[in-house]
PDB file of N, CA and C in Angstrom:
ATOM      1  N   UNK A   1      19.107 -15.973 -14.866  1.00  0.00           N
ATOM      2  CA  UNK A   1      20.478 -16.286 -14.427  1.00  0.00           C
ATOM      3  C   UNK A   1      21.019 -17.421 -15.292  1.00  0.00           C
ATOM      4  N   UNK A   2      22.243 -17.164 -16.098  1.00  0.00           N
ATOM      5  CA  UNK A   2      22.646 -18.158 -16.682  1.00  0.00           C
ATOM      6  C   UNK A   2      23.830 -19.310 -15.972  1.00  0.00           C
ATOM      7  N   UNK A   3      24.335 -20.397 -16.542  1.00  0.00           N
ATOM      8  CA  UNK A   3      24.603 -21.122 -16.140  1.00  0.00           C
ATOM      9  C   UNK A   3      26.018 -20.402 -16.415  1.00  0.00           C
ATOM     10  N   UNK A   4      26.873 -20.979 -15.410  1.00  0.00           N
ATOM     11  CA  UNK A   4      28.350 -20.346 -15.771  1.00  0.00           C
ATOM     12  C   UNK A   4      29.148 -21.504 -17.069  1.00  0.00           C
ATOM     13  N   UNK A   5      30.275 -20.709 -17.599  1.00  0.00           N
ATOM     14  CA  UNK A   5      30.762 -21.460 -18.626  1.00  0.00           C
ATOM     15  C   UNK A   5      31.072 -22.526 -18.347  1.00  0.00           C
ATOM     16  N   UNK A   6      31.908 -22.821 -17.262  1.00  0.00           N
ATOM     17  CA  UNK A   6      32.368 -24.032 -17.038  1.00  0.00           C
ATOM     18  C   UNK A   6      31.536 -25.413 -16.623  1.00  0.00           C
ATOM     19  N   UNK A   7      30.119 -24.867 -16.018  1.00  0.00           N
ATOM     20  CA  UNK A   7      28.795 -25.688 -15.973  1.00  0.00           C
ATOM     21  C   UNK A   7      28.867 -26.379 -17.270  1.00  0.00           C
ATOM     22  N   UNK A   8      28.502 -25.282 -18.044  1.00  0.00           N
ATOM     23  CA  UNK A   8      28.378 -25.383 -19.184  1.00  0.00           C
ATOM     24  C   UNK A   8      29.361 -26.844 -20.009  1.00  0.00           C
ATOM     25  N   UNK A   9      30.470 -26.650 -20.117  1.00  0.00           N
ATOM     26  CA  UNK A   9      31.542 -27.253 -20.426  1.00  0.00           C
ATOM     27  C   UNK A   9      31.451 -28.670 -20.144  1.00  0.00           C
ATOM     28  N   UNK A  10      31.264 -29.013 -19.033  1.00  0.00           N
ATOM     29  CA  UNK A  10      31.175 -29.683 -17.986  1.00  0.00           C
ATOM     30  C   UNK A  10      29.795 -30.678 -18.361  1.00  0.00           C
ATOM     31  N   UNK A  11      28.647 -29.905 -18.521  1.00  0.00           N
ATOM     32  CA  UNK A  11      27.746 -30.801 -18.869  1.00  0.00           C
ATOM     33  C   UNK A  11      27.492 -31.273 -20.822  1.00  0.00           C
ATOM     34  N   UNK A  12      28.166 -30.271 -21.328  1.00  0.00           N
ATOM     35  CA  UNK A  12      28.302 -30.882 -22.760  1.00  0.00           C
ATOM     36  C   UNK A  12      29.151 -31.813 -22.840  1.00  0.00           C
ATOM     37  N   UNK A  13      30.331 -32.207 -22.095  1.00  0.00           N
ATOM     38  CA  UNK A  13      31.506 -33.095 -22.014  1.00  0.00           C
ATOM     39  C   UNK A  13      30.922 -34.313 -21.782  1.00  0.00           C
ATOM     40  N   UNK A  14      29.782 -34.784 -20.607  1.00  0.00           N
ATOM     41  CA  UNK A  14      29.141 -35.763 -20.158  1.00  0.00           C
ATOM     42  C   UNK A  14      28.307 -35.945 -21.129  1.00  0.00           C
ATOM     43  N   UNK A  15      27.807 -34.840 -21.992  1.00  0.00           N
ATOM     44  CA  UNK A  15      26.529 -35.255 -22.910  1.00  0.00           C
ATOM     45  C   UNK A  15      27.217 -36.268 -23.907  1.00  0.00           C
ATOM     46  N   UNK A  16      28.470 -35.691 -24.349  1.00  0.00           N
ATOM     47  CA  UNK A  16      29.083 -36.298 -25.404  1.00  0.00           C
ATOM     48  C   UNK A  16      30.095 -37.683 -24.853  1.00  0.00           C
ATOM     49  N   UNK A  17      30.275 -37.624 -23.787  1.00  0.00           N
ATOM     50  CA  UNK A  17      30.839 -39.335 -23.116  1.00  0.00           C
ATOM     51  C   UNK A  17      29.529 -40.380 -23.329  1.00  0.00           C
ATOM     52  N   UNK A  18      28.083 -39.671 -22.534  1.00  0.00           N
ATOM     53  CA  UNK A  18      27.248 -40.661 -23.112  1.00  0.00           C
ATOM     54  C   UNK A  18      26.781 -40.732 -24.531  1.00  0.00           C
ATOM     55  N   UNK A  19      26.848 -39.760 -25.279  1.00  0.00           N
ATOM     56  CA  UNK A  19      26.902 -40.752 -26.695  1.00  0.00           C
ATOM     57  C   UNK A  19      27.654 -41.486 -26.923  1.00  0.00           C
ATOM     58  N   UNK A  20      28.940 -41.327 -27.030  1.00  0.00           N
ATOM     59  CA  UNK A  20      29.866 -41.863 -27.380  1.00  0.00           C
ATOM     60  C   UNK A  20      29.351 -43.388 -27.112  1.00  0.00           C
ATOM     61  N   UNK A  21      29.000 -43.476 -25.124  1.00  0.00           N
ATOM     62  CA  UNK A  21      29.162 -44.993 -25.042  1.00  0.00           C
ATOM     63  C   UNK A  21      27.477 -45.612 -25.564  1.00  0.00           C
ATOM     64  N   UNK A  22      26.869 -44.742 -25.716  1.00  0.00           N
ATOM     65  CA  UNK A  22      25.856 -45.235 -26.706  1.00  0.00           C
ATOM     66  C   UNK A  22      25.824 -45.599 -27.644  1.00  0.00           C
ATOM     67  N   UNK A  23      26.728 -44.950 -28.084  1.00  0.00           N
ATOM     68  CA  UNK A  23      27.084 -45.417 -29.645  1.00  0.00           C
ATOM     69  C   UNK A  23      27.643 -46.642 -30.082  1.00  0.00           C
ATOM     70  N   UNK A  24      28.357 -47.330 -28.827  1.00  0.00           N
ATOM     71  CA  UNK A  24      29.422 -47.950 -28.684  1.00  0.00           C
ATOM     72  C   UNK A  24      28.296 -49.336 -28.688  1.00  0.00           C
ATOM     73  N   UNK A  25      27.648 -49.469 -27.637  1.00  0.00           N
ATOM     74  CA  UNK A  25      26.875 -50.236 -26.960  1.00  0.00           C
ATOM     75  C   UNK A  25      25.764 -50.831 -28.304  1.00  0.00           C
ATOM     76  N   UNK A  26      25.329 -49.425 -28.902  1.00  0.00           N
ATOM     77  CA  UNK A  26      24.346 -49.959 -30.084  1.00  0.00           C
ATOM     78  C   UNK A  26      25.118 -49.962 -31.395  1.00  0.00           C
ATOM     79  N   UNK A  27      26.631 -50.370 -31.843  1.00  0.00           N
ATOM     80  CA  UNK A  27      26.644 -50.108 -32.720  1.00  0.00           C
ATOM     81  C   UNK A  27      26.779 -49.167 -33.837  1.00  0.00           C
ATOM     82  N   UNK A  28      26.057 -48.248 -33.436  1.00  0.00           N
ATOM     83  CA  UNK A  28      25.879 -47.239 -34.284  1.00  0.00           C
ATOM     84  C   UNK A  28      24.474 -47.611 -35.329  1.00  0.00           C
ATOM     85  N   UNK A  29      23.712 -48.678 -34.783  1.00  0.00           N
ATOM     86  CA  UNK A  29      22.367 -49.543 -35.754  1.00  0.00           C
ATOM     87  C   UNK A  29      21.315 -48.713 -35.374  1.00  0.00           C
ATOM     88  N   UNK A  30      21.169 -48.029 -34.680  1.00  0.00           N
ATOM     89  CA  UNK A  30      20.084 -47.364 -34.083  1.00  0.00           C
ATOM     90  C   UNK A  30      20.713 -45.635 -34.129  1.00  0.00           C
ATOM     91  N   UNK A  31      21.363 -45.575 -34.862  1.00  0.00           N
ATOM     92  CA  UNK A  31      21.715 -44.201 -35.561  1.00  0.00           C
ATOM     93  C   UNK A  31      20.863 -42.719 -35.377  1.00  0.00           C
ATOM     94  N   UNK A  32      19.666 -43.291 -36.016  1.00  0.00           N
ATOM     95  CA  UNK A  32      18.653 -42.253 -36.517  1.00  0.00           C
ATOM     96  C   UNK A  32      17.911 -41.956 -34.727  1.00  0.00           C
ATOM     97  N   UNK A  33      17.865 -42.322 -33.877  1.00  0.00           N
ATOM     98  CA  UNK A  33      17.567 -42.827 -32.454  1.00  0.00           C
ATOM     99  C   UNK A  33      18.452 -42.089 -31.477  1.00  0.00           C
ATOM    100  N   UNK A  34      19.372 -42.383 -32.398  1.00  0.00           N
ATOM    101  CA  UNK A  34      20.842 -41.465 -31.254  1.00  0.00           C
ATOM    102  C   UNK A  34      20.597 -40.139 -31.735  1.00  0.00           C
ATOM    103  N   UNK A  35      20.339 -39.909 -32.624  1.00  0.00           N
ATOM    104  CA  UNK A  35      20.716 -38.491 -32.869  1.00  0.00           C
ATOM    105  C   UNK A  35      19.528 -37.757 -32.785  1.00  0.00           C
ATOM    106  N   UNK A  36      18.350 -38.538 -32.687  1.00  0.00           N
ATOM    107  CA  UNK A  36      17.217 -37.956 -31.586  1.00  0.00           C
ATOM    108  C   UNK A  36      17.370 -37.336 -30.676  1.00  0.00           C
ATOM    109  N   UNK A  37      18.077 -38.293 -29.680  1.00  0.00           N
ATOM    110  CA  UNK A  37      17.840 -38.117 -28.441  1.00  0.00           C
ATOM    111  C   UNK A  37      19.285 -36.832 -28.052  1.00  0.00           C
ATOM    112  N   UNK A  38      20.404 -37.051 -29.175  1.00  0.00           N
ATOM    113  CA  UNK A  38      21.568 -35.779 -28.745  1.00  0.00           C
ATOM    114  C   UNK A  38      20.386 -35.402 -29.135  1.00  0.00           C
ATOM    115  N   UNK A  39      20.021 -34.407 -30.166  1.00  0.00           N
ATOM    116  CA  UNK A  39      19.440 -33.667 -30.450  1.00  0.00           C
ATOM    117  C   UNK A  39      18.361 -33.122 -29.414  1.00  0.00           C
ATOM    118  N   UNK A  40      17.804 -33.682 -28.570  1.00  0.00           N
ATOM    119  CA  UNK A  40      16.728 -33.164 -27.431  1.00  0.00           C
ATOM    120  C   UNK A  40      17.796 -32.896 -26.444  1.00  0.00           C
ATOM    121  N   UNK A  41      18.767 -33.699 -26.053  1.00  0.00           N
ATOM    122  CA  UNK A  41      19.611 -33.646 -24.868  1.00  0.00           C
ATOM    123  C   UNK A  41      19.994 -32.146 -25.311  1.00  0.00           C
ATOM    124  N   UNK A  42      20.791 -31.535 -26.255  1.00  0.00           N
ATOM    125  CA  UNK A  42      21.657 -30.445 -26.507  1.00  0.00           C
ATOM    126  C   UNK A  42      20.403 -29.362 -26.208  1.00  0.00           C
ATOM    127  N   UNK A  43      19.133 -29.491 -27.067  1.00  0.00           N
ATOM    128  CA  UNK A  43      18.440 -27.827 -26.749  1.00  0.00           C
ATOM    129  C   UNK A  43      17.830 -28.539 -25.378  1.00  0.00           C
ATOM    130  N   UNK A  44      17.785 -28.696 -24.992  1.00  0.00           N
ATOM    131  CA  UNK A  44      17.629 -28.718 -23.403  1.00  0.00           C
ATOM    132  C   UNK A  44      18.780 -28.355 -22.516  1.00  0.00           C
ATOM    133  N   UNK A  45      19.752 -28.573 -22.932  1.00  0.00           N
ATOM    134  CA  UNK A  45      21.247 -27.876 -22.379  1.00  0.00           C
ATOM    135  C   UNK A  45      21.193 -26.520 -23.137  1.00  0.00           C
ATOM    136  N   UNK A  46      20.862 -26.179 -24.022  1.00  0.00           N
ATOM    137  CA  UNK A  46      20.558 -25.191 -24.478  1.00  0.00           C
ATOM    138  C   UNK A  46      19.946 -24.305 -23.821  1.00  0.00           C
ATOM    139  N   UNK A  47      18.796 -24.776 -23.491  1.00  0.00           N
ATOM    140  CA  UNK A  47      18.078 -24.025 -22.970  1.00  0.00           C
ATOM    141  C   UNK A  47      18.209 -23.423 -21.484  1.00  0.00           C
ATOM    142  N   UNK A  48      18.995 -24.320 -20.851  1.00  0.00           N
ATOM    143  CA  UNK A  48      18.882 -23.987 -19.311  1.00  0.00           C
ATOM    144  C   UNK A  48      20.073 -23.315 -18.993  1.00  0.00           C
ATOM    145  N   UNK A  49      20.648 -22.337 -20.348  1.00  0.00           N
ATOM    146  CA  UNK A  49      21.783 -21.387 -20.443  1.00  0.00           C
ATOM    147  C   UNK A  49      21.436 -20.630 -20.377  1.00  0.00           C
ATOM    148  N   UNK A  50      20.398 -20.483 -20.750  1.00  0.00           N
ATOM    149  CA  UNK A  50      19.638 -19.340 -21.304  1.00  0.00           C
ATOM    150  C   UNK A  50      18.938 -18.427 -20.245  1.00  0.00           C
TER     151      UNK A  50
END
C-alpha cells in the first residue's frame, strides 16, 4: 500500500523546511553532514512510498 500523494507532498515539504533551518543554524560549515543526512532522510521517504 502506497502512501497517497499528498502524504507524500506533505512530508517532502517538512523534509525540506528542516534543512533549510539546518542549514541556517550550521551555516552551511557542516555541508558535507547535511547532505548526508537529506540524503538518508529522502530514500527513506522513498522508500515508505513504495
Amino acid at each position: 500500500m502506497s502512501m497517497r500523494e499528498g502524504d507524500f507532498q506533505q512530508q517532502f515539504k517538512e523534509l525540506l523546511e528542516d534543512i533549510y533551518v539546518k542549514g541556517q543554524e550550521t551555516e552551511f560549515l557542516l555541508m558535507e553532514d547535511v547532505m548526508n543526512e537529506i540524503q538518508t532522510k529522502l530514500i527513506m521517504l522513498l522508500e515508505t512510498t513504495n
